[in-house]
C-alpha atoms as a PDB file:
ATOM      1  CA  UNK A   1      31.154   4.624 -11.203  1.00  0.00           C
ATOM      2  CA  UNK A   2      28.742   7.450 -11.248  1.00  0.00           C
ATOM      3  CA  UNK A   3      27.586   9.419  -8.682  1.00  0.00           C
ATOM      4  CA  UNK A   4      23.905   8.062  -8.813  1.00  0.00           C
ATOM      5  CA  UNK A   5      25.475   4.655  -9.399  1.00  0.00           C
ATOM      6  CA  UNK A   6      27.080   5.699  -5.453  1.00  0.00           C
ATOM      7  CA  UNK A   7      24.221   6.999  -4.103  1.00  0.00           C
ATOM      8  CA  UNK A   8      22.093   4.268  -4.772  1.00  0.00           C
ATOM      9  CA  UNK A   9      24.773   1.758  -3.545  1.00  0.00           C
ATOM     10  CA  UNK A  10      25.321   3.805  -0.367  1.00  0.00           C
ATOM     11  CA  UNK A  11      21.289   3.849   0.068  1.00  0.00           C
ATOM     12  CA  UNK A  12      21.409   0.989   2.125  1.00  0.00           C
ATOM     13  CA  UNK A  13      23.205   2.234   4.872  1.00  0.00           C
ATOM     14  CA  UNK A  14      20.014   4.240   5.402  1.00  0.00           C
ATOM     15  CA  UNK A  15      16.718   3.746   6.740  1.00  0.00           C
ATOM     16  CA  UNK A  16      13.210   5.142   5.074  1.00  0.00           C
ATOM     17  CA  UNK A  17      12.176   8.124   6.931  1.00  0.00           C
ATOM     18  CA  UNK A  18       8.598   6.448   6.711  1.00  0.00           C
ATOM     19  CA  UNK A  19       8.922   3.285   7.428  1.00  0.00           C
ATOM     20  CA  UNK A  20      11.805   2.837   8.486  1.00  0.00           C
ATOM     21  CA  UNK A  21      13.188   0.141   6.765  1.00  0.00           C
ATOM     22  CA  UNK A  22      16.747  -0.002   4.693  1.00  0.00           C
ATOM     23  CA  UNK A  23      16.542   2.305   1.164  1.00  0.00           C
ATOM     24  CA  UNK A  24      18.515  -0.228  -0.206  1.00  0.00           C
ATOM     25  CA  UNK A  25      17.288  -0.821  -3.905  1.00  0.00           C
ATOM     26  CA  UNK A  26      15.308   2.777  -3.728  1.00  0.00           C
ATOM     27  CA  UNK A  27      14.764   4.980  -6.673  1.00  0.00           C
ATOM     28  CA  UNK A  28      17.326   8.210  -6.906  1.00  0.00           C
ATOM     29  CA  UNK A  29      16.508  10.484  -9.466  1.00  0.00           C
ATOM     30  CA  UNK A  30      19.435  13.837  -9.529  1.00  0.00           C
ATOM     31  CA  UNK A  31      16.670  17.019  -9.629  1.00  0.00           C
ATOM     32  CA  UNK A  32      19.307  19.239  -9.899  1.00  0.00           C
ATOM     33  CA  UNK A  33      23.203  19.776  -9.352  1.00  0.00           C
ATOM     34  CA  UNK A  34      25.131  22.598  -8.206  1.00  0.00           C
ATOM     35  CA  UNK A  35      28.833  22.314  -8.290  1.00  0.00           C
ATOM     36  CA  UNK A  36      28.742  19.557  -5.302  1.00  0.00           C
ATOM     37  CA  UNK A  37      25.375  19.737  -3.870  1.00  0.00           C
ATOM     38  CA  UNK A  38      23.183  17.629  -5.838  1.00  0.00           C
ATOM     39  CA  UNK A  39      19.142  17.524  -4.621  1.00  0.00           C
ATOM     40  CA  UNK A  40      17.718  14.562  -5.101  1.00  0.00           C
ATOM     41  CA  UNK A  41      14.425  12.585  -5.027  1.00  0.00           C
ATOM     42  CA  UNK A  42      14.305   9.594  -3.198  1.00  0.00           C
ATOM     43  CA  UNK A  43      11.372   7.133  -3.368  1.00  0.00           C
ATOM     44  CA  UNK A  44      11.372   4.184  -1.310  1.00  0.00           C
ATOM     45  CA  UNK A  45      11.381   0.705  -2.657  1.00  0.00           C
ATOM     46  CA  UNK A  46       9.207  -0.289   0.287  1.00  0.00           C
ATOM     47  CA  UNK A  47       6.315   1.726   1.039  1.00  0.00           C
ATOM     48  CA  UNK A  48       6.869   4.031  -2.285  1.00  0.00           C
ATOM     49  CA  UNK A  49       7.223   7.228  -0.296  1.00  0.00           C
ATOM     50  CA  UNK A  50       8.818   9.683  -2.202  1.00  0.00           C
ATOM     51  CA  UNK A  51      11.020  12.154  -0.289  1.00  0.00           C
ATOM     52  CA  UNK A  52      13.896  15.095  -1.264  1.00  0.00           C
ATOM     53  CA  UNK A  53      17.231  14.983  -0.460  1.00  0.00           C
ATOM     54  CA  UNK A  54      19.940  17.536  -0.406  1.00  0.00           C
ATOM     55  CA  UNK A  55      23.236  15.987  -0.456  1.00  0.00           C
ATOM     56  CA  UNK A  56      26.339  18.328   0.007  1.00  0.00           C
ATOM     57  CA  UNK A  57      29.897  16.180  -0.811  1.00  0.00           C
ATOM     58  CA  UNK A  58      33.300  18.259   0.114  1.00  0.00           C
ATOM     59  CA  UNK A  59      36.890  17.925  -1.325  1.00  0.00           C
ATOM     60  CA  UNK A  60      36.456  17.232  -4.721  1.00  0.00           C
ATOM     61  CA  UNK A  61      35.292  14.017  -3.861  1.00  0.00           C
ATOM     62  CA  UNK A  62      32.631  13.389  -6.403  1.00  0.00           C
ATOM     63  CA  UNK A  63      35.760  12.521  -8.926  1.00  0.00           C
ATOM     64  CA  UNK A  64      37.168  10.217  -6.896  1.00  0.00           C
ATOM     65  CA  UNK A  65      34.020   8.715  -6.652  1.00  0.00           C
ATOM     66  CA  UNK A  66      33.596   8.919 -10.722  1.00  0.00           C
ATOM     67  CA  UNK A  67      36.861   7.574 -11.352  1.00  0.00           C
ATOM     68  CA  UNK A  68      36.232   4.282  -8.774  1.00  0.00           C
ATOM     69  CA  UNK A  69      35.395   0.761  -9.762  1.00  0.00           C
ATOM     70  CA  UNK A  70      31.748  -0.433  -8.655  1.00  0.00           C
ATOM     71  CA  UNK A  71      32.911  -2.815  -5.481  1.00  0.00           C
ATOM     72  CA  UNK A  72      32.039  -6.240  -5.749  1.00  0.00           C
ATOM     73  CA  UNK A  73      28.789  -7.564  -3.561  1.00  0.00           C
ATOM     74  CA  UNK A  74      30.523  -8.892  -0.097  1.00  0.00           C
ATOM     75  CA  UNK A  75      30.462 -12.325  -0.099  1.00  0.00           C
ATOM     76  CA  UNK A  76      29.594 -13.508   3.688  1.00  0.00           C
ATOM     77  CA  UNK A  77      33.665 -14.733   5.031  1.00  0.00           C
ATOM     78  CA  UNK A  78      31.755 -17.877   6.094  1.00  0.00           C
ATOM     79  CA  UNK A  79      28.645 -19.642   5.832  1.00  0.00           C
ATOM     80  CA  UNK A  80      27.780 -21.349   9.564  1.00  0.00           C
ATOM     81  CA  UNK A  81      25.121 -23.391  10.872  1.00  0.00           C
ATOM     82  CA  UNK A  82      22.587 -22.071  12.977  1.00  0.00           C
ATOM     83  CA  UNK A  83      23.293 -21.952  16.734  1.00  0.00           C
ATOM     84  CA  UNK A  84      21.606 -24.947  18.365  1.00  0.00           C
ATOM     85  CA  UNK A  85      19.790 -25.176  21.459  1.00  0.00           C
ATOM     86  CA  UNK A  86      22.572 -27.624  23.070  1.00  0.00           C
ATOM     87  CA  UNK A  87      25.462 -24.653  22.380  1.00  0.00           C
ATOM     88  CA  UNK A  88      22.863 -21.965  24.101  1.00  0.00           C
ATOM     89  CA  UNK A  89      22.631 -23.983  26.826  1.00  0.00           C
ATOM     90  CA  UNK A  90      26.362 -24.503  27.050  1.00  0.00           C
ATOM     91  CA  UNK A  91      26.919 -21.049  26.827  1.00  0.00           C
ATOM     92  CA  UNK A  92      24.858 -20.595  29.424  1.00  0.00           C
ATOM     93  CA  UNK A  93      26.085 -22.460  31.698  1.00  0.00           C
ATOM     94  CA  UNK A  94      29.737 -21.602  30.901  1.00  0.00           C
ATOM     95  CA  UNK A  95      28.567 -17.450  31.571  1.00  0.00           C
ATOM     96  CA  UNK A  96      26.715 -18.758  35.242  1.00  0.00           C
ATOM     97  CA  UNK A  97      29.952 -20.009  36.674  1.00  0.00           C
ATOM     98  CA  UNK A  98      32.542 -17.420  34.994  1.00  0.00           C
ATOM     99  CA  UNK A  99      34.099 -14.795  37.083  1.00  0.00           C
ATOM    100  CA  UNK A 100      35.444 -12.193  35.942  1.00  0.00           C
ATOM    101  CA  UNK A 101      35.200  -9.240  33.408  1.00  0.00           C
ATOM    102  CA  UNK A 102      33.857  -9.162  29.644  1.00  0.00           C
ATOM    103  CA  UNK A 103      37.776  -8.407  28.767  1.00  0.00           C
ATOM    104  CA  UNK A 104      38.519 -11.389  30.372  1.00  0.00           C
ATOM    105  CA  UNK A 105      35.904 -13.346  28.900  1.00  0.00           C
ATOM    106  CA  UNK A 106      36.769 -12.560  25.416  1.00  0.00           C
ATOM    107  CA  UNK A 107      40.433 -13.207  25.750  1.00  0.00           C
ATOM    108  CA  UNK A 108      39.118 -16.858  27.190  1.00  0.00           C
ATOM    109  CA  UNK A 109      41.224 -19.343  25.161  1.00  0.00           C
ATOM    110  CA  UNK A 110      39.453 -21.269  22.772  1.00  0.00           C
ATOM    111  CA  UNK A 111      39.777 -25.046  23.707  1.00  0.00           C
ATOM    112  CA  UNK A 112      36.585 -26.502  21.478  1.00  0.00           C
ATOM    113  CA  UNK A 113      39.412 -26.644  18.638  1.00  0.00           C
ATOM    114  CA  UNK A 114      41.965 -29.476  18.428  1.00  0.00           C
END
């Protein structure tokens, strides 16, 4: 993988300066590189704001990065129904007669399984 190849898939753990929303699918363009500071322009796939970056990475890490596989797109672990009104209102009234701490509550035992 190559280090724009990261840096775009890393974008969308960030948010548009701008507008705020996620930079995934932006535009990265490298202006320049030195050693391991690399400036780069940014331009938002959203509102088309276009923005520079300076991006400093440490330890020699831009090989491993060139030398790792592209990771797969995360398939969701399950796909489940929305909630329904009848399991709010369950939910509710399980939380208005439970005592006790959130630690408790999450270690509750699960009897809805058989």
């Amino acid at each position: 993988m190559s280090i724009i190849e990261f840096i775009r898939d890393r974008a969308r753990f960030y948010n548009c300066p701008v507008c705020g929303r996620s930079l995934k699918g932006c535009d990265v363009q490298v202006l320049s590189q030195e050693e391991e500071r690399f400036h780069l322009q940014v331009t938002c796939a959203q509102c088309q704001v276009t923005f520079i970056v300076v991006l400093a990475i440490a330890g020699g890490a831009v090989e491993e990065i060139e030398k790792a596989t592209p990771e797969p797109d995360m398939e969701p672990v399950f796909a489940a129904e929305p909630i329904t009104v009848d399991e709010i209102l369950d939910l509710h009234l399980f939380l208005k007669n439970f005592q006790g701490t959130l630690t408790e509550l999450i270690h509750q035992p699960d009897h809805s399984r058989g």
